[in-house]
C-alpha atoms as a PDB file:
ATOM      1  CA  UNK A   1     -21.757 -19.305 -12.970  1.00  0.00           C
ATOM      2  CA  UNK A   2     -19.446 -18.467 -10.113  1.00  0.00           C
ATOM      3  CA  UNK A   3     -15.366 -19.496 -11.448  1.00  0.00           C
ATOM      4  CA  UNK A   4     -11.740 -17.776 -10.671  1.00  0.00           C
ATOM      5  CA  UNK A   5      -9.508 -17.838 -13.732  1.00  0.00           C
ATOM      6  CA  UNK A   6      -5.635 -17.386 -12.483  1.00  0.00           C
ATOM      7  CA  UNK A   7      -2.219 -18.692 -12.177  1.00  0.00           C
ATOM      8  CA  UNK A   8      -1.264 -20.686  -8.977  1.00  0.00           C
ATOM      9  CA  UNK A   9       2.455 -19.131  -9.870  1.00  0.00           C
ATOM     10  CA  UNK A  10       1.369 -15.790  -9.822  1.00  0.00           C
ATOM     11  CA  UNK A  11       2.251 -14.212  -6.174  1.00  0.00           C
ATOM     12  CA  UNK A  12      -0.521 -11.416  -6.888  1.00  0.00           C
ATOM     13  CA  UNK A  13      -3.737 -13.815  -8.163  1.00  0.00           C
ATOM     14  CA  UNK A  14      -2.527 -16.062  -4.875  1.00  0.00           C
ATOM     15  CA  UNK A  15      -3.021 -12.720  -2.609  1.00  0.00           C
ATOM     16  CA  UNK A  16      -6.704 -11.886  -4.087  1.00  0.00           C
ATOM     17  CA  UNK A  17      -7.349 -14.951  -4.195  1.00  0.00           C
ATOM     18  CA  UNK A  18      -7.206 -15.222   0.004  1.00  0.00           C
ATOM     19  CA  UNK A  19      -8.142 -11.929  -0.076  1.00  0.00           C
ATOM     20  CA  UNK A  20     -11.486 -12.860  -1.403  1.00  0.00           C
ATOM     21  CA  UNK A  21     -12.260 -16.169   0.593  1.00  0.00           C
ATOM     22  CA  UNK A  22     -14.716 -17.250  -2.231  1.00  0.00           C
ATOM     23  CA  UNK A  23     -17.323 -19.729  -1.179  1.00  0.00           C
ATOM     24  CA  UNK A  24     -16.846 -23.608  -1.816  1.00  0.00           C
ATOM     25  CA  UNK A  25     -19.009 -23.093  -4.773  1.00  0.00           C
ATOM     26  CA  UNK A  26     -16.563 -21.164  -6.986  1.00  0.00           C
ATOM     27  CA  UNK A  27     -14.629 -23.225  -9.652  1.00  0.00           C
ATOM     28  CA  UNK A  28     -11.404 -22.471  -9.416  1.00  0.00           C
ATOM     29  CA  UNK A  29      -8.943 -22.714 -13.283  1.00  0.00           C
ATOM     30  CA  UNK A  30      -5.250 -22.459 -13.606  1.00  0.00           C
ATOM     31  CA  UNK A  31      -5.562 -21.431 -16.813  1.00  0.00           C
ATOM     32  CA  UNK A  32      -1.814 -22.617 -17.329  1.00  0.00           C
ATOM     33  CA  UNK A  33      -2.651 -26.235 -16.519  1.00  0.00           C
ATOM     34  CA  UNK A  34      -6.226 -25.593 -18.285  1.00  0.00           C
ATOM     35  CA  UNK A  35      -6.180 -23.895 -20.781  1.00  0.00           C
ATOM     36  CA  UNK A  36      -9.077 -21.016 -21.665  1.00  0.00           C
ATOM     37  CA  UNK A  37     -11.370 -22.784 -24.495  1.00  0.00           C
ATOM     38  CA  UNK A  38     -12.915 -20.655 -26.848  1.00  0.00           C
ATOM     39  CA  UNK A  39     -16.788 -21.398 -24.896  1.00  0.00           C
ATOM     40  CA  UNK A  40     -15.143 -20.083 -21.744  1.00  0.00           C
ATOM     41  CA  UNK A  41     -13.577 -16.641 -23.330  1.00  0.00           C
ATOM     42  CA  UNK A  42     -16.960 -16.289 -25.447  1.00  0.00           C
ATOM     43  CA  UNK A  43     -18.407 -16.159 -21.974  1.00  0.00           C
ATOM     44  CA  UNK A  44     -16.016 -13.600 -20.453  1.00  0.00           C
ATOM     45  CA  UNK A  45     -16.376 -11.442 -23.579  1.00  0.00           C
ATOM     46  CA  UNK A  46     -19.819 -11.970 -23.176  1.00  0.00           C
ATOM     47  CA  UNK A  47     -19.982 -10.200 -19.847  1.00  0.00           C
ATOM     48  CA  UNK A  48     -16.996  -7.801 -19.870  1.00  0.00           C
ATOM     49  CA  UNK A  49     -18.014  -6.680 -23.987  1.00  0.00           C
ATOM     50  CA  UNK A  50     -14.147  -6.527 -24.768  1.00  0.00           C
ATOM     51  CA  UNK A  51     -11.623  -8.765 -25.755  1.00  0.00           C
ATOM     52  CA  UNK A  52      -9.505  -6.066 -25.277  1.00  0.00           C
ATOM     53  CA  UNK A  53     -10.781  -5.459 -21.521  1.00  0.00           C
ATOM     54  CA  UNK A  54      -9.872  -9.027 -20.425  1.00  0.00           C
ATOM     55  CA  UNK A  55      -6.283  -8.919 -22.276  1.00  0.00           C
ATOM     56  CA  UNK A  56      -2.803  -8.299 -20.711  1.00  0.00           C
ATOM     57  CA  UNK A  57      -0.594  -5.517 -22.183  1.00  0.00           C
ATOM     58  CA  UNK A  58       1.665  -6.260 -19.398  1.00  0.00           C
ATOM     59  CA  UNK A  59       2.358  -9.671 -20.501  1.00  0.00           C
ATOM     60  CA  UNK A  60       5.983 -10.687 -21.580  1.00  0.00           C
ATOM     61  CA  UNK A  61       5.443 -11.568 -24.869  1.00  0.00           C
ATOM     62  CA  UNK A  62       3.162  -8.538 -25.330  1.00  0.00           C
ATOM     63  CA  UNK A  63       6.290  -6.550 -25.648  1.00  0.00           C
ATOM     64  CA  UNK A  64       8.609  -9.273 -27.119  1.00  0.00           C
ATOM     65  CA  UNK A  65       6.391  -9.130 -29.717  1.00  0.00           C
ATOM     66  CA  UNK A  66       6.069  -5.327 -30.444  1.00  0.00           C
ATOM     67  CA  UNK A  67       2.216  -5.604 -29.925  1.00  0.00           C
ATOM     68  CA  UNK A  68       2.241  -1.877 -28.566  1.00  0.00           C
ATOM     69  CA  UNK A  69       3.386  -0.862 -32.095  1.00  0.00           C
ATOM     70  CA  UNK A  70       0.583  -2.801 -34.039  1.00  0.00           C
ATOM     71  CA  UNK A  71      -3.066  -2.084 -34.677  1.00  0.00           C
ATOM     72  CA  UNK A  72      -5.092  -4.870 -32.818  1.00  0.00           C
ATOM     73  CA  UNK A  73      -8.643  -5.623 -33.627  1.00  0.00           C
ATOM     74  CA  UNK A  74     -11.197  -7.336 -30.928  1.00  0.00           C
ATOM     75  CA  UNK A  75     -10.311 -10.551 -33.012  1.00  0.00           C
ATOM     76  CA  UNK A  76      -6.758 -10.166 -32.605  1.00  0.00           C
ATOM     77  CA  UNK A  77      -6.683  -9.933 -28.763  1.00  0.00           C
ATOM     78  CA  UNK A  78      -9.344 -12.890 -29.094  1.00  0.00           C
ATOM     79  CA  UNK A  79      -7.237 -14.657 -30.557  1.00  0.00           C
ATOM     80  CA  UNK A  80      -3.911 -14.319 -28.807  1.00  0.00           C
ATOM     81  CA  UNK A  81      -5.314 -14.658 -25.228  1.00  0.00           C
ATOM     82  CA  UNK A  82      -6.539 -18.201 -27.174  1.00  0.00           C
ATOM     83  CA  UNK A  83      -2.931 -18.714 -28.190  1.00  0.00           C
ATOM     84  CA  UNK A  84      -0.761 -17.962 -24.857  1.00  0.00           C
ATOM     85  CA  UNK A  85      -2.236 -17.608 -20.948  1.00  0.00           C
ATOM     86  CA  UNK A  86      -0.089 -14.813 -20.371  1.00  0.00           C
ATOM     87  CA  UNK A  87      -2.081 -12.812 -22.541  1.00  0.00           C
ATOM     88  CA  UNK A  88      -5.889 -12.875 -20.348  1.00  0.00           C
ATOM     89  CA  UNK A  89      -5.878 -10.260 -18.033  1.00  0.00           C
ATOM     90  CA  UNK A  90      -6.007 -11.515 -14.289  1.00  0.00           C
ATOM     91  CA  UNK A  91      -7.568 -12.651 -12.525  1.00  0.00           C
ATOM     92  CA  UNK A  92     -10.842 -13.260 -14.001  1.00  0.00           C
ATOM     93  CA  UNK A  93     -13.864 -14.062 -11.517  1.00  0.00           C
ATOM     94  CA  UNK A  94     -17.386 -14.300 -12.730  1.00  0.00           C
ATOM     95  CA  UNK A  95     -19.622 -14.304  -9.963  1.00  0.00           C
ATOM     96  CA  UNK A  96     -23.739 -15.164 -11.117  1.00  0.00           C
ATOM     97  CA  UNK A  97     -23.678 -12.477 -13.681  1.00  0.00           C
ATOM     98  CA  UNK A  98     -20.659 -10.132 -12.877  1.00  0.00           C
ATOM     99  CA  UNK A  99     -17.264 -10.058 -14.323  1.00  0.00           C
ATOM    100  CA  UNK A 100     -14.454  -9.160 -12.366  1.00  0.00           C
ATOM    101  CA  UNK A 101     -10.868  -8.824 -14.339  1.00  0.00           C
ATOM    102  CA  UNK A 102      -7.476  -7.603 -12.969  1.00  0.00           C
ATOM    103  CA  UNK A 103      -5.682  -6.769  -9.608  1.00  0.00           C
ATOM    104  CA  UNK A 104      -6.840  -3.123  -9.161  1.00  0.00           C
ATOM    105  CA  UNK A 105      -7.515  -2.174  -5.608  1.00  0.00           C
ATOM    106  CA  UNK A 106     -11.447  -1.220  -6.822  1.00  0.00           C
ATOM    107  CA  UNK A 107     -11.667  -4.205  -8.612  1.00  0.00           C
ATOM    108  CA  UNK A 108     -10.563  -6.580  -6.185  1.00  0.00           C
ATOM    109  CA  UNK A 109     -12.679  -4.480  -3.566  1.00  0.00           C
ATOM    110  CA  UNK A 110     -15.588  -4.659  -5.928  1.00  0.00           C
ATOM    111  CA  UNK A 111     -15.396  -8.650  -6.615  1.00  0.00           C
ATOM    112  CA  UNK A 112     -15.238  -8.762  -2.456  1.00  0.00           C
ATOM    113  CA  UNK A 113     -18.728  -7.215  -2.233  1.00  0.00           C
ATOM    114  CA  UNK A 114     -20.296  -9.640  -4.793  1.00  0.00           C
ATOM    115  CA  UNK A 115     -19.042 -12.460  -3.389  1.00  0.00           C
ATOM    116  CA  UNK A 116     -20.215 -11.362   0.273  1.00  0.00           C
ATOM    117  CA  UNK A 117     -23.460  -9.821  -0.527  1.00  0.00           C
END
């Protein structure tokens, strides 16, 4: 499976994405204009082992909502990142068998050398 999970209004997903020139082959999701189903997050969790590795606690509503001060469970963050975009970690690229999540400088680097091998 090769796909890019990210928002077309979000400046930094834009930048990896060019950063990354992915291949024609790559499915590409706005996961604001399509939505995450629960098939596609099973798969993330799947590879990354962590609902809580592929969620956002920089999200807005993370702290609107006084997450920080609560005791989430691998369900919970399931089931919010189900519930709102905001709350999936980004990007997300899955490349063959590889999971790539966030905007980190090794990440980003990382995903670069999969998709270029």
């Amino acid at each position: 499976m090769k796909k890019f999970y990210y928002l077309k209004t979000c400046n930094t997903c834009m930048r990896i994405l060019k950063t990354l020139d992915l291949p024609e082959n790559v499915e590409l999701q706005d996961i604001k204009e399509q939505p995450i189903t629960v098939k596609q997050l099973e798969e993330m969790h799947k590879l990354s082992k962590s609902y809580e590795a592929l969620f956002s606690k920089r999200a807005k509503l993370y702290k609107e909502m006084d997450l920080k001060n609560q005791t989430l469970e691998e369900a919970d963050y399931k089931q919010y990142i189900l519930e709102h975009y905001t709350f999936l970690k980004r990007p997300v690229l899955i490349y063959n068998n590889d999971i790539f999540i966030g905007n980190s400088k090794k990440i980003v680097d990382a995903a670069k050398l999969a998709v270029h091998e």
